[in-house]
N, C-alpha and C. Protein backbone atom coordinates (compact mmCIF):
# COMPACT_ATOMS: atom_id res chain seq x y z
N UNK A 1 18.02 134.08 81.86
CA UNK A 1 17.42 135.03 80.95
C UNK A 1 17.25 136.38 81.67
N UNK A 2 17.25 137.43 80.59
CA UNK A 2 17.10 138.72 81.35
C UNK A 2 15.46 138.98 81.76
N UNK A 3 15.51 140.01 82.39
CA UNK A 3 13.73 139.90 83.39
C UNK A 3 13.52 140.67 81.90
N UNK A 4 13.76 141.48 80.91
CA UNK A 4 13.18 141.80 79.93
C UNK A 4 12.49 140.48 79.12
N UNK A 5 13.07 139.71 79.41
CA UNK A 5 12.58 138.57 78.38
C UNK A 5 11.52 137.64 79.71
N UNK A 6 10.96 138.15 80.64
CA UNK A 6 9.88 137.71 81.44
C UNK A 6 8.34 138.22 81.00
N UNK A 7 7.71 136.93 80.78
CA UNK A 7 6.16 137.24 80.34
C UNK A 7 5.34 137.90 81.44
N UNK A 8 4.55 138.98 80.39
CA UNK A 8 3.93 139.91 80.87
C UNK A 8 2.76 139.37 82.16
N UNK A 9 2.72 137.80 82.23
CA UNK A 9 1.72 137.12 83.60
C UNK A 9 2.43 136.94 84.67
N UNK A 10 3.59 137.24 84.32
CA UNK A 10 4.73 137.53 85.79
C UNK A 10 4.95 139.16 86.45
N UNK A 11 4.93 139.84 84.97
CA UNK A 11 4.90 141.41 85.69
C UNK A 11 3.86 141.42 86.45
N UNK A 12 2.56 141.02 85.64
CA UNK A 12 1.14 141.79 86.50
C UNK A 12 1.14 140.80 87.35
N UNK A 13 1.58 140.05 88.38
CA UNK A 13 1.59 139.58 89.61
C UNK A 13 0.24 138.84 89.73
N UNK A 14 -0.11 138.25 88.74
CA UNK A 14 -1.84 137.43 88.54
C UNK A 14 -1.56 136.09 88.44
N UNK A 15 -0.33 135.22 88.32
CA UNK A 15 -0.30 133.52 88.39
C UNK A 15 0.94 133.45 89.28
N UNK A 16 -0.24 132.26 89.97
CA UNK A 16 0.48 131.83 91.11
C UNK A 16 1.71 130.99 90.62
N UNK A 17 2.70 131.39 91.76
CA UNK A 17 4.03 130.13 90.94
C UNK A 17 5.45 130.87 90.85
N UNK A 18 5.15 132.16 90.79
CA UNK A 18 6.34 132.66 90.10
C UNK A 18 7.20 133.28 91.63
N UNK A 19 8.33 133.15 91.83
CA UNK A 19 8.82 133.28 92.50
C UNK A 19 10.26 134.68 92.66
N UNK A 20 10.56 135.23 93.95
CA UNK A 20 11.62 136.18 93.21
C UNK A 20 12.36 135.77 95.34
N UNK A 21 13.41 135.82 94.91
CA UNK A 21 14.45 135.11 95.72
C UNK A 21 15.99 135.90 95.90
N UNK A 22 16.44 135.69 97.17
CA UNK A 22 17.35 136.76 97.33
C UNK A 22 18.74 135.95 98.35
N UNK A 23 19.21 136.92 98.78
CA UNK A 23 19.67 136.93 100.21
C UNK A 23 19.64 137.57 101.42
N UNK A 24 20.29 137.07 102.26
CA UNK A 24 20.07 138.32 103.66
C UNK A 24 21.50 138.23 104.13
N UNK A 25 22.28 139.11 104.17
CA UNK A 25 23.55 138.78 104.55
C UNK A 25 23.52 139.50 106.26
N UNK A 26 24.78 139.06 106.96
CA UNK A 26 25.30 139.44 108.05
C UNK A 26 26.32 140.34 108.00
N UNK A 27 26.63 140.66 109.40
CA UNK A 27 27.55 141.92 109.03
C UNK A 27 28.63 141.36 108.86
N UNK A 28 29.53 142.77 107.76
CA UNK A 28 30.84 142.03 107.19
C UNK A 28 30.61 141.02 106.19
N UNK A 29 29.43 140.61 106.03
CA UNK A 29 28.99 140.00 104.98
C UNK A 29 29.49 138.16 105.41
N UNK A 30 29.14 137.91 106.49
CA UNK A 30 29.45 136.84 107.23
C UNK A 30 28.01 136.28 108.04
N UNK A 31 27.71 134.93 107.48
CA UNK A 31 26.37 134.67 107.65
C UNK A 31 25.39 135.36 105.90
N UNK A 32 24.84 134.06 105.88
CA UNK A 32 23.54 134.23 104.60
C UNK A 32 22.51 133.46 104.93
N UNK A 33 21.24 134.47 105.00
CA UNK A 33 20.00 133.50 104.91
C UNK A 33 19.64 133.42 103.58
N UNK A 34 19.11 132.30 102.93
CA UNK A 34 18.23 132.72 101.96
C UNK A 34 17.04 132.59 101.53
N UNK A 35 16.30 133.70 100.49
CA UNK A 35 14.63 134.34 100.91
C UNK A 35 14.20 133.58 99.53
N UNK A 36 12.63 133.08 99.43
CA UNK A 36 12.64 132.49 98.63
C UNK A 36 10.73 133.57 99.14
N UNK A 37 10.09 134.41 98.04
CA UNK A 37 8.87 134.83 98.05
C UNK A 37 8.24 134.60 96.69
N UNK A 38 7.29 133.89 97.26
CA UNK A 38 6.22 133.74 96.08
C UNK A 38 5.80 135.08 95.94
N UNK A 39 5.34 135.06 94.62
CA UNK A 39 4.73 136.93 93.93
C UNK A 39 3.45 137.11 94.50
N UNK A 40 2.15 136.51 93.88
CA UNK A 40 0.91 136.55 93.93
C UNK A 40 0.18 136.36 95.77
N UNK A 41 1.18 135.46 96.28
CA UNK A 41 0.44 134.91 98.20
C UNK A 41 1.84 135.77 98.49
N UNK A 42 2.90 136.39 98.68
CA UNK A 42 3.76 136.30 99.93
C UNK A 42 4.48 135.95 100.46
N UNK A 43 3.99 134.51 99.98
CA UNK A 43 4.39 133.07 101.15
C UNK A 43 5.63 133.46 100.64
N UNK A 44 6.40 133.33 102.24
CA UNK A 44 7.88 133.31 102.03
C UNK A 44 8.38 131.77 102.88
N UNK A 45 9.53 131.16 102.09
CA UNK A 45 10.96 130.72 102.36
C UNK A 45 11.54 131.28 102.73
N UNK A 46 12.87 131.02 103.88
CA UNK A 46 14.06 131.01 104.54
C UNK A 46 15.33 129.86 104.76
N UNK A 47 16.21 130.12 104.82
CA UNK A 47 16.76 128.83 105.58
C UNK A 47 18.38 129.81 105.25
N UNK A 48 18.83 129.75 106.88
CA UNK A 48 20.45 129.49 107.15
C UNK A 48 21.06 129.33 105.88
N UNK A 49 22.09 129.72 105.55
CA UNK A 49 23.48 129.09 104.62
C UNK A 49 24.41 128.92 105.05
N UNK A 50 24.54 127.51 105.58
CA UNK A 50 25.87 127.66 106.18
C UNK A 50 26.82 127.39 106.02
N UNK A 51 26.91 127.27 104.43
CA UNK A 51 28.15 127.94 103.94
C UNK A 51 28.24 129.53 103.36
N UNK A 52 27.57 130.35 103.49
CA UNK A 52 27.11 131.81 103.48
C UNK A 52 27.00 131.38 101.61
N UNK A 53 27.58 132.40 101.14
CA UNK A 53 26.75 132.84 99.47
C UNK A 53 27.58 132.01 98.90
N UNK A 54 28.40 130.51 98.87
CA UNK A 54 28.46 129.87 98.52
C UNK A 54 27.49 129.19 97.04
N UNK A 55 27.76 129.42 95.83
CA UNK A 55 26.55 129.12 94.94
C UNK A 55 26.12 127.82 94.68
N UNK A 56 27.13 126.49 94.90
CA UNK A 56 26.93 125.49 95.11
C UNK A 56 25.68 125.03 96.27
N UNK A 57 26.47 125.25 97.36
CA UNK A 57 25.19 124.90 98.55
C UNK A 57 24.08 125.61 98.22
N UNK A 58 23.81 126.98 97.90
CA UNK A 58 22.78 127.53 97.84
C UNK A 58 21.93 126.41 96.43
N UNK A 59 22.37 126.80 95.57
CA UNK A 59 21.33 126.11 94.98
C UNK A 59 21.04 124.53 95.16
N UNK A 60 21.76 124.00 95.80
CA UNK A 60 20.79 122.93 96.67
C UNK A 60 19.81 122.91 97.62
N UNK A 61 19.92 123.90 98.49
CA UNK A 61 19.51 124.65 99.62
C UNK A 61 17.80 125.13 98.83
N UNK A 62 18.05 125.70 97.81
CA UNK A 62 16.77 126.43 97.56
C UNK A 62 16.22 125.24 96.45
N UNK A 63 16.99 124.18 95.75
CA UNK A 63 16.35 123.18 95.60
C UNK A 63 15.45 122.43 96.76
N UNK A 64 15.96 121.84 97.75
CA UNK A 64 14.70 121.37 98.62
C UNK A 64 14.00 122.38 99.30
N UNK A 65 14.50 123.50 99.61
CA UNK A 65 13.08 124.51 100.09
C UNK A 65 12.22 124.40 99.16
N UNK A 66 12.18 124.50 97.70
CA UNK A 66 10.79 124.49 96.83
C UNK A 66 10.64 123.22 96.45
N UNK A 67 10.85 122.27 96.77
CA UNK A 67 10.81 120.66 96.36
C UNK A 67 9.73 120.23 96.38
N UNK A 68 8.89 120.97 97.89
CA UNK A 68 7.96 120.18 98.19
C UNK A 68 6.93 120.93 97.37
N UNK A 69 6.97 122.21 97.03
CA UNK A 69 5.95 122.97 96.42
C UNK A 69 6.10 122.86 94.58
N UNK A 70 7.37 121.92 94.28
CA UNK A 70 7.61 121.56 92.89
C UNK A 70 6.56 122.24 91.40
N UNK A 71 5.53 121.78 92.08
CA UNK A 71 4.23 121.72 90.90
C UNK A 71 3.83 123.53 91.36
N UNK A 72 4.44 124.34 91.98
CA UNK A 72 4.09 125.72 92.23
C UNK A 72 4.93 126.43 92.17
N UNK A 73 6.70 126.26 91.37
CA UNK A 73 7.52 126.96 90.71
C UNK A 73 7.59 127.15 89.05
N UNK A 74 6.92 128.15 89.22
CA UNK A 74 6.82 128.19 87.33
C UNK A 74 7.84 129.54 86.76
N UNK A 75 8.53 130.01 87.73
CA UNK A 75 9.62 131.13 87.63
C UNK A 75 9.97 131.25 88.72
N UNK A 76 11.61 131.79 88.57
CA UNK A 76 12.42 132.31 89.41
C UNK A 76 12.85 133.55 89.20
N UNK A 77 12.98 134.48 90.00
CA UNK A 77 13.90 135.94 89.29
C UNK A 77 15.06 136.18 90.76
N UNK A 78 15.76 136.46 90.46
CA UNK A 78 16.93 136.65 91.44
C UNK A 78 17.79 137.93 90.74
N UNK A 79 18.74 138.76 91.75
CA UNK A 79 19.61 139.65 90.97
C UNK A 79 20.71 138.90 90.50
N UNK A 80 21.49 139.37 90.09
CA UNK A 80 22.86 138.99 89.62
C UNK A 80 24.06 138.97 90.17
N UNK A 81 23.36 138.29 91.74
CA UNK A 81 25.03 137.94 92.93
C UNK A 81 25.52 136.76 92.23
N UNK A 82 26.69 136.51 92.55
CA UNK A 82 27.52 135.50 91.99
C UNK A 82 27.23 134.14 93.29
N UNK A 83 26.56 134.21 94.01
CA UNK A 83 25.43 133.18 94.82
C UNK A 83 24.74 132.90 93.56
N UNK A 84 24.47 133.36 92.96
CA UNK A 84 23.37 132.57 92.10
C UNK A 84 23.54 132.15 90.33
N UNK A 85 24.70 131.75 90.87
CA UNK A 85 25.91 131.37 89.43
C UNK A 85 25.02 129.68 88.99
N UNK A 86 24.67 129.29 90.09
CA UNK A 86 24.07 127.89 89.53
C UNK A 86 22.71 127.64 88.89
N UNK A 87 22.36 129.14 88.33
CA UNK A 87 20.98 129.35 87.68
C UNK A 87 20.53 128.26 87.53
N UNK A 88 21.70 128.03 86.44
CA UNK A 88 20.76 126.91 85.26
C UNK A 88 20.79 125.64 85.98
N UNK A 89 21.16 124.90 86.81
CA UNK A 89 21.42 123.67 87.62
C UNK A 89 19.77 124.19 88.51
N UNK A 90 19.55 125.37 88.92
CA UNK A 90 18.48 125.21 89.54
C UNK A 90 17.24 124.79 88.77
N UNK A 91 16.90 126.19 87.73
CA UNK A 91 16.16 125.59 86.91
C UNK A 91 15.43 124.39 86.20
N UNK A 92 17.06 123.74 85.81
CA UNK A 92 16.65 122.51 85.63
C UNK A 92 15.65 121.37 86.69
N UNK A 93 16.89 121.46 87.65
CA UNK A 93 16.18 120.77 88.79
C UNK A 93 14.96 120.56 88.85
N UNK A 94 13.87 122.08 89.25
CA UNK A 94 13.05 122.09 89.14
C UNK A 94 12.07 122.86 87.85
N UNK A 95 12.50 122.15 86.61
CA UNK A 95 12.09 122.35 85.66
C UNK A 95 11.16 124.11 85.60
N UNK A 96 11.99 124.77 86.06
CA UNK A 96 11.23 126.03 85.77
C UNK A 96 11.91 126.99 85.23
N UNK A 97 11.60 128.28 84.61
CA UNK A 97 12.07 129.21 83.90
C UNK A 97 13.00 130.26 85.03
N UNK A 98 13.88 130.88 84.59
CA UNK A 98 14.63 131.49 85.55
C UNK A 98 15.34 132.68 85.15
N UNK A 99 14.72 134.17 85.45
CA UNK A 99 15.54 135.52 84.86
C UNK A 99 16.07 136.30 86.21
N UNK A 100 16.67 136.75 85.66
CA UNK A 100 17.81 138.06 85.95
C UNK A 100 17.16 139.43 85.86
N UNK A 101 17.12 140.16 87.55
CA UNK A 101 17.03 141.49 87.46
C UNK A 101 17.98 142.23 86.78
N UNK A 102 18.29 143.39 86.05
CA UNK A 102 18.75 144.47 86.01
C UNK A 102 19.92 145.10 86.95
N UNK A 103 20.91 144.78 87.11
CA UNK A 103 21.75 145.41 88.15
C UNK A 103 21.93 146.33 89.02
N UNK A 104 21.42 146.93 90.05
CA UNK A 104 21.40 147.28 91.07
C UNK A 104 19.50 148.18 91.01
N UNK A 105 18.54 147.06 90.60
CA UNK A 105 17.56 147.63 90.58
C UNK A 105 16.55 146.30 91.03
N UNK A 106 16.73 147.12 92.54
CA UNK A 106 16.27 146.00 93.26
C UNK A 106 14.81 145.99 93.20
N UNK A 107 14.14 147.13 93.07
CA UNK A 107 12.58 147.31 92.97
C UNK A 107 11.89 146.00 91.58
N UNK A 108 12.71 145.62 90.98
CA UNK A 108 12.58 144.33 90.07
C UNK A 108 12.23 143.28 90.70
N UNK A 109 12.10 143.16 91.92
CA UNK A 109 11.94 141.82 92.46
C UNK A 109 11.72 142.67 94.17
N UNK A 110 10.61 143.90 93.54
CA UNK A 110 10.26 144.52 95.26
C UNK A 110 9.49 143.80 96.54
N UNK A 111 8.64 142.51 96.32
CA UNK A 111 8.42 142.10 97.11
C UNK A 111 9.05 141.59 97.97
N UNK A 112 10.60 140.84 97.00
CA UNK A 112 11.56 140.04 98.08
C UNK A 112 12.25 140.77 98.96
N UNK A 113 12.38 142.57 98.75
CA UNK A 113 13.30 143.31 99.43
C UNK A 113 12.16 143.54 100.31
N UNK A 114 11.03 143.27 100.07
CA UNK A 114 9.89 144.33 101.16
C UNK A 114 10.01 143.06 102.25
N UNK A 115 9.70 142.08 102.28
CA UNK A 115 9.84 140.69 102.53
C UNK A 115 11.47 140.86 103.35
N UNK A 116 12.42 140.94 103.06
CA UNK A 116 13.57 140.51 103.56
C UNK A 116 14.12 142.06 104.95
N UNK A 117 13.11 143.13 104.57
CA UNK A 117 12.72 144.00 105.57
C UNK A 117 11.80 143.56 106.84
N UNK A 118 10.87 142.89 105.91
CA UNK A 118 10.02 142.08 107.33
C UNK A 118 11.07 140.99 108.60
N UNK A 119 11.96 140.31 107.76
CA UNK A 119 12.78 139.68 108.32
C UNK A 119 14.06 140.22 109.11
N UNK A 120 14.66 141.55 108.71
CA UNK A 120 15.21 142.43 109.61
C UNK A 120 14.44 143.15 110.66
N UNK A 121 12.85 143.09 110.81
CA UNK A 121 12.38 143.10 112.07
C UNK A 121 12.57 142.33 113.56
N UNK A 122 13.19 140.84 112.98
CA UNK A 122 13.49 139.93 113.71
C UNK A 122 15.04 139.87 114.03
N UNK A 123 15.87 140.45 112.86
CA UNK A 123 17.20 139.55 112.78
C UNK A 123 17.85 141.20 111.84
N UNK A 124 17.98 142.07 113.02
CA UNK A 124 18.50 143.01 112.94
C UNK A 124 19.75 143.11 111.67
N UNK A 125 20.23 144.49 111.32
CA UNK A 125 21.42 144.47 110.39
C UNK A 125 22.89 144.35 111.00
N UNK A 126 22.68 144.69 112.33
CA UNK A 126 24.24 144.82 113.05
C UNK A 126 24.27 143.33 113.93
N UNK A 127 23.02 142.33 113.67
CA UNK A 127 23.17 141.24 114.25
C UNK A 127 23.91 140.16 113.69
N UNK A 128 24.80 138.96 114.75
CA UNK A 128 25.32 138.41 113.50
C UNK A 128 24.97 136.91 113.89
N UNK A 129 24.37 136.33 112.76
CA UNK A 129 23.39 135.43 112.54
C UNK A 129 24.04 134.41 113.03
N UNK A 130 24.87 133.99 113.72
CA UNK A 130 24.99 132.89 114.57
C UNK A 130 24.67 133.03 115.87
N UNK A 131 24.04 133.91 116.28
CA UNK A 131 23.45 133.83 117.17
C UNK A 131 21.84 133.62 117.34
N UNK A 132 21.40 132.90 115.76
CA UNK A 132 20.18 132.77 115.88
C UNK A 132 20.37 131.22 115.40
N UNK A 133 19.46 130.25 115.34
CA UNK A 133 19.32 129.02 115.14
C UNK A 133 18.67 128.47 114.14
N UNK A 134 19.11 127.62 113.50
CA UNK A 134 17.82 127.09 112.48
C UNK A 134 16.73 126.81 112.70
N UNK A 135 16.12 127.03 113.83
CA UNK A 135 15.21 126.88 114.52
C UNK A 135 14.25 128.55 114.27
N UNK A 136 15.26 129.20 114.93
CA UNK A 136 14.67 130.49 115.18
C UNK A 136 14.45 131.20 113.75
N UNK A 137 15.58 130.75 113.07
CA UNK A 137 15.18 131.37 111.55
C UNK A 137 13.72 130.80 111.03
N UNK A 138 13.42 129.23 111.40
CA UNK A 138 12.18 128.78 111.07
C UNK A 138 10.96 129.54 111.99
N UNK A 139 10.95 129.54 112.96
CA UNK A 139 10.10 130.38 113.80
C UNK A 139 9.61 131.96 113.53
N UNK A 140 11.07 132.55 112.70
CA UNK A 140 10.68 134.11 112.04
C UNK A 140 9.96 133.53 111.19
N UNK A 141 10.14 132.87 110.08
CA UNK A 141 9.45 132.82 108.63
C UNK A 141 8.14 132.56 109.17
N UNK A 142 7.30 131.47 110.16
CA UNK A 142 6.61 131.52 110.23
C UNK A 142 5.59 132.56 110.37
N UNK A 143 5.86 133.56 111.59
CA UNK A 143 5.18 134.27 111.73
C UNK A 143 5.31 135.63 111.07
N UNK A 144 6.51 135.59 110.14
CA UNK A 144 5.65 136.51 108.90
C UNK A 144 4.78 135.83 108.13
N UNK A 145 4.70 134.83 107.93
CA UNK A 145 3.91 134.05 107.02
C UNK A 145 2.33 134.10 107.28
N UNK A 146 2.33 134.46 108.70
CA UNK A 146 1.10 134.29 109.87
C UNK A 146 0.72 136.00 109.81
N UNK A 147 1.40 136.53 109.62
CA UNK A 147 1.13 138.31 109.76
C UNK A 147 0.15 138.40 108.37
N UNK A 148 -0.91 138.81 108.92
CA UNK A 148 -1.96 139.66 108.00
C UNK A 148 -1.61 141.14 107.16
N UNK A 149 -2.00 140.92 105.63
CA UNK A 149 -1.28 141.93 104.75
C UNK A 149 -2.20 142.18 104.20
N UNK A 150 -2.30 144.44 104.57
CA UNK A 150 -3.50 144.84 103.59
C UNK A 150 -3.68 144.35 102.05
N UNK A 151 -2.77 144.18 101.59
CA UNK A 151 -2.37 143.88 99.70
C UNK A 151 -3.21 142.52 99.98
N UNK A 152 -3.05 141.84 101.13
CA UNK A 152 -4.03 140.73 100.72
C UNK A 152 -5.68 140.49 101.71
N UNK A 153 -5.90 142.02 101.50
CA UNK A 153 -7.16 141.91 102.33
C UNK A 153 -7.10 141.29 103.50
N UNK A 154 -6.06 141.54 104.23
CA UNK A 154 -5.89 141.27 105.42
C UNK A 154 -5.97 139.76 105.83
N UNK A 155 -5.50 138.97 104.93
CA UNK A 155 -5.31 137.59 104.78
C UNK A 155 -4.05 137.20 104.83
N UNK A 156 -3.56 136.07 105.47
CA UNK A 156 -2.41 135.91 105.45
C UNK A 156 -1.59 135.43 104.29
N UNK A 157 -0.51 135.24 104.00
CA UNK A 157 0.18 134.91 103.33
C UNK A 157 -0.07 132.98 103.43
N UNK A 158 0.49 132.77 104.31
CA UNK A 158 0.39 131.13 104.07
C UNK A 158 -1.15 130.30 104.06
N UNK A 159 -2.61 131.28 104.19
CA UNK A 159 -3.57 131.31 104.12
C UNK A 159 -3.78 131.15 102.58
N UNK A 160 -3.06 132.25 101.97
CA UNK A 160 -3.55 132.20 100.35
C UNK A 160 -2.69 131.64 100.09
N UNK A 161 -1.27 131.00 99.92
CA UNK A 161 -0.38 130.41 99.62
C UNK A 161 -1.02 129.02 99.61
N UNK A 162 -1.27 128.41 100.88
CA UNK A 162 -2.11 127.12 101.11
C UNK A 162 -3.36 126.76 99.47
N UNK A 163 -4.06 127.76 99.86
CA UNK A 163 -5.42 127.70 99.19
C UNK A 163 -5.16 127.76 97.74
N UNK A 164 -4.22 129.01 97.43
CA UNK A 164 -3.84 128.47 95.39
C UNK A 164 -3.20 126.82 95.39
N UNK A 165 -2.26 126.45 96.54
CA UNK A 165 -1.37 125.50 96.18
C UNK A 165 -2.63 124.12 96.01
N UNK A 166 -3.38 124.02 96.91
CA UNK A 166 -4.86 123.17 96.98
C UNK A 166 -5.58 123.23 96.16
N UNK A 167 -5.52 124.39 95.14
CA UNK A 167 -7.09 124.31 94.63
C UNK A 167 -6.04 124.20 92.91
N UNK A 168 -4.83 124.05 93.06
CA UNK A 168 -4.70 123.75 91.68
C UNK A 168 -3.99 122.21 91.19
């Protein structure tokens, strides 16, 4: 669905659940991580592709990254790479609703680009991602996850991420 047809409790960034998800490519466009940010906490997902923007693997890939948080995907928004051709196979999966930014208007889904900036703090643009590990990709996500954010009163992301996922 188009993000026009996204309810107005997803614009104003007030229920937890809704998610906006991307990629991170390498140079030459060789190597894909992919970013998976909750709206309301932060909390971000990562993980290697190692088959790069492959749309098959990916949407398996971002099937078990949110697997475990199942009962805390109530939307997806992604742009319109052809990585993310398996919308509706995701959706289903995890029974949640799933729209489409606007074409080349990435501010539609600005947290995941602000977010996937945090992650080029670690994993530079001229770097090329086999030289980092599934390991180390897990080790970045963490400690953005761990980095304190004025937007959240200086609370962390996997702090409030934790605490909505617990208290609902």
């Amino acid at each position: 669905m188009s993000i026009d047809e996204r309810p107005a409790v997803i614009n104003e960034k007030q229920r937890f659940g809704d998610w906006e998800i991307d990629t991170v490519v390498g140079p030459g466009n060789n190597g894909a991580i992919l970013t998976a940010t909750e709206r309301l906490t932060g909390f971000l997902l990562m993980k290697k592709l190692p088959e790069g923007k492959n749309a098959k693997a990916l949407a398996k890939e971002l099937y078990y990254m949110l697997l475990p948080y199942k009962q805390a995907v109530l939307s997806i928004t992604s742009d319109n790479g052809t990585e993310f051709y398996e919308h509706k196979r995701i959706a289903r999966m995890l029974n949640t609703d799933y729209y489409f930014a606007h074409p080349y208007s990435s501010w539609e889904r600005g947290l995941n680009e602000y977010t996937n900036g945090l992650i080029r703090q670690y994993i530079p643009k001229k770097e090329h991602f086999a030289k980092f590990s599934d390991k180390d990709v897990e080790n970045f996500q963490h400690k953005i996850n761990r980095r304190p954010r004025k937007l959240l009163n200086f609370e962390t992301p996997k702090y409030r991420f934790f605490n909505f996922l617990n208290s609902s």
